[in-house]
C-alpha atoms as a PDB file:
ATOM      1  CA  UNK A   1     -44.520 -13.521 -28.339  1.00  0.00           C
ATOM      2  CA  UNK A   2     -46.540 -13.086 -25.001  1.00  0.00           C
ATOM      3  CA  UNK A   3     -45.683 -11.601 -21.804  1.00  0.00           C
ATOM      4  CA  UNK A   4     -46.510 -15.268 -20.745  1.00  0.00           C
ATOM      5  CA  UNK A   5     -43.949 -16.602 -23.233  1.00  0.00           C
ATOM      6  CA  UNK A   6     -41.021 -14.683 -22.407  1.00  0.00           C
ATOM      7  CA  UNK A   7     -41.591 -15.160 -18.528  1.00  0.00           C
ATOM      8  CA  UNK A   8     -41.486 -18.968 -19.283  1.00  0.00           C
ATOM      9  CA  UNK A   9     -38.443 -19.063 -21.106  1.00  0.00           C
ATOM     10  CA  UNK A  10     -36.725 -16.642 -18.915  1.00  0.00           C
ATOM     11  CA  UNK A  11     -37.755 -18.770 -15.960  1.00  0.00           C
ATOM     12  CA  UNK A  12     -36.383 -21.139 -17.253  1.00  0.00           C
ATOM     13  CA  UNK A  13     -32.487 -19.429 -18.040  1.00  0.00           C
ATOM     14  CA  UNK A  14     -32.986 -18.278 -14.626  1.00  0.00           C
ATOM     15  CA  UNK A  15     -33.329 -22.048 -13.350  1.00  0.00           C
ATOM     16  CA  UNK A  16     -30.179 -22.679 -15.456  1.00  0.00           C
ATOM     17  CA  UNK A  17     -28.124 -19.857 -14.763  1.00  0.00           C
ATOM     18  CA  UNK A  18     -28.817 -19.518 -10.954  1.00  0.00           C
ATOM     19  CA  UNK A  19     -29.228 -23.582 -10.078  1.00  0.00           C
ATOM     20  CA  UNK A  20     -32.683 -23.317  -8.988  1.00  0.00           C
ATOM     21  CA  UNK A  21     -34.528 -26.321  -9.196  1.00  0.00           C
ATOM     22  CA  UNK A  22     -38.342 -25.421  -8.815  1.00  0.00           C
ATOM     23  CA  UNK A  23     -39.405 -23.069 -11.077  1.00  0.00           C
ATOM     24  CA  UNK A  24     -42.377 -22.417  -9.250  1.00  0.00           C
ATOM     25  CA  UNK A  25     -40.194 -20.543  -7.000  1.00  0.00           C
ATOM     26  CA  UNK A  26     -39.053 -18.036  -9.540  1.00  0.00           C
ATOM     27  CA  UNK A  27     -42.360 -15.633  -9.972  1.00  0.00           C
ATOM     28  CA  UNK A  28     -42.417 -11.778 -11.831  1.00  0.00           C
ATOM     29  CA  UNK A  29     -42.552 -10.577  -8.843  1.00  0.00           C
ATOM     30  CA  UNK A  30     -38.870 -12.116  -7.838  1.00  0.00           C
ATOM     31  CA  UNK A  31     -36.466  -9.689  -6.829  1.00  0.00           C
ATOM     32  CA  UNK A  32     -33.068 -11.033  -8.400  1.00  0.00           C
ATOM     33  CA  UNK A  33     -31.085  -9.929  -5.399  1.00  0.00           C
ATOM     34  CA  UNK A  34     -33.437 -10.561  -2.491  1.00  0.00           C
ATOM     35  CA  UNK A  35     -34.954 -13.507  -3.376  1.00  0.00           C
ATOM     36  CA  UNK A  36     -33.212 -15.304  -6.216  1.00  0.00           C
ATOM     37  CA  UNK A  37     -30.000 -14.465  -4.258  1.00  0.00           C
ATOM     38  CA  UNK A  38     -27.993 -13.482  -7.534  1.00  0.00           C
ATOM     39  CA  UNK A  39     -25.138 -11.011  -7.046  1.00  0.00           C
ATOM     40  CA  UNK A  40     -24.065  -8.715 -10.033  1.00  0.00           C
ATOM     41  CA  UNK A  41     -21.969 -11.240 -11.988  1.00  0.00           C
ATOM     42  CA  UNK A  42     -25.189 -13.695 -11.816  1.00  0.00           C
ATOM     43  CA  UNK A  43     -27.346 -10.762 -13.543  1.00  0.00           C
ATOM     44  CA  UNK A  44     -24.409  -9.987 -15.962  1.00  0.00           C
ATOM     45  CA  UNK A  45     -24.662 -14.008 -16.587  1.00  0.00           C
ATOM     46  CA  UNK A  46     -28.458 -13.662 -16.808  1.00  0.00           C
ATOM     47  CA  UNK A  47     -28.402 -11.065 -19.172  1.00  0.00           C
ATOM     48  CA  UNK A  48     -26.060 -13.345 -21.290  1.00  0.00           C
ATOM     49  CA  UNK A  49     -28.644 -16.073 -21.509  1.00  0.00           C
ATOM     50  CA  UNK A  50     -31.427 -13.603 -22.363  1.00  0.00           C
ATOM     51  CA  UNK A  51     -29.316 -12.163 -25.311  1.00  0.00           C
ATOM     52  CA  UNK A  52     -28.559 -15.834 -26.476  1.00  0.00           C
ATOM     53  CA  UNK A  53     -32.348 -17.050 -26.166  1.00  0.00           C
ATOM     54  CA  UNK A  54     -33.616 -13.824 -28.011  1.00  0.00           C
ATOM     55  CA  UNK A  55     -31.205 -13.074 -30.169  1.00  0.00           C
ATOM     56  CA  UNK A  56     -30.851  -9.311 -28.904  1.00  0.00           C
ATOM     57  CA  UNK A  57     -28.389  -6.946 -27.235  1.00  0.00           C
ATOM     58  CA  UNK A  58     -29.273  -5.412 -24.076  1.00  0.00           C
ATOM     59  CA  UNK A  59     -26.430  -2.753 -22.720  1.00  0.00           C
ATOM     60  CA  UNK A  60     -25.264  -3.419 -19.471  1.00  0.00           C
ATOM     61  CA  UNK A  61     -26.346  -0.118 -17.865  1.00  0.00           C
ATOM     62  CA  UNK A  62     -29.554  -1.136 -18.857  1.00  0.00           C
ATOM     63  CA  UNK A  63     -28.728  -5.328 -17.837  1.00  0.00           C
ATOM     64  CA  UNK A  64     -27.911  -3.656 -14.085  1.00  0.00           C
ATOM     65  CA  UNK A  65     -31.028  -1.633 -14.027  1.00  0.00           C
ATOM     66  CA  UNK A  66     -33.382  -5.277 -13.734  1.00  0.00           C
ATOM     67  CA  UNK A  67     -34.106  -5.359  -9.984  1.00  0.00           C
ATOM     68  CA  UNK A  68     -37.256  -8.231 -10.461  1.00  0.00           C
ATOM     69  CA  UNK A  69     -37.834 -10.834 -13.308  1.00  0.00           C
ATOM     70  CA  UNK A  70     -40.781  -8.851 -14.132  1.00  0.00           C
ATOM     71  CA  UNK A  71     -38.599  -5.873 -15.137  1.00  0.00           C
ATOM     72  CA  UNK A  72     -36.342  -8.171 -17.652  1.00  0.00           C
ATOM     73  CA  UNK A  73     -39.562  -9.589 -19.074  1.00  0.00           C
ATOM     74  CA  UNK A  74     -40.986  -6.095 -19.807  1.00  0.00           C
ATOM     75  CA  UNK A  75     -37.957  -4.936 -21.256  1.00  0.00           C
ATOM     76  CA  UNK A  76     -37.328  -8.224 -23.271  1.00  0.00           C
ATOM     77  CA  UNK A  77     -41.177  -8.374 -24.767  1.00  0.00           C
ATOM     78  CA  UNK A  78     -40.543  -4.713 -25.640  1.00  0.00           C
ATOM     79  CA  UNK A  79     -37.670  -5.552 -27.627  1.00  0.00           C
ATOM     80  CA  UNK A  80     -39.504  -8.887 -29.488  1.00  0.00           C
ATOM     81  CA  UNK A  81     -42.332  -7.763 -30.138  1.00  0.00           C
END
């Protein structure tokens, strides 16, 4: 699976899980605090949803290390790949 791939359907739990309507707005570069607004239980959520979609377990001292969406898509294509 590409980088491209993963950053789609992540994008797209991220629309899901944090109620964001245009996609567009949610880039790699995202920080999930500062710009996606999510507190911790919204990345503990997030984390949820990328587990489901991939079928993998992250821990969650490694979940609360993802400060941008570009981090979790790293660390996701490193795992399903």
């Amino acid at each position: 699976m590409t980088k491209e791939e993963v950053f789609e359907k992540v994008r797209h739990i991220i629309s899901e899980k944090l109620a964001i309507d245009d996609l567009d707005s949610i880039k790699l570069e995202s920080s999930f605090v500062n710009d996606l607004r999510a507190d911790s239980m919204d990345i503990l959520d997030l984390v949820n949803g990328f587990e489901e979609e991939f079928d993998i377990s992250i821990p969650d001292e490694k979940g609360r290390t993802f400060e941008t969406v570009e981090q979790a898509v790293d660390y996701l294509c490193s795992l399903v790949n």
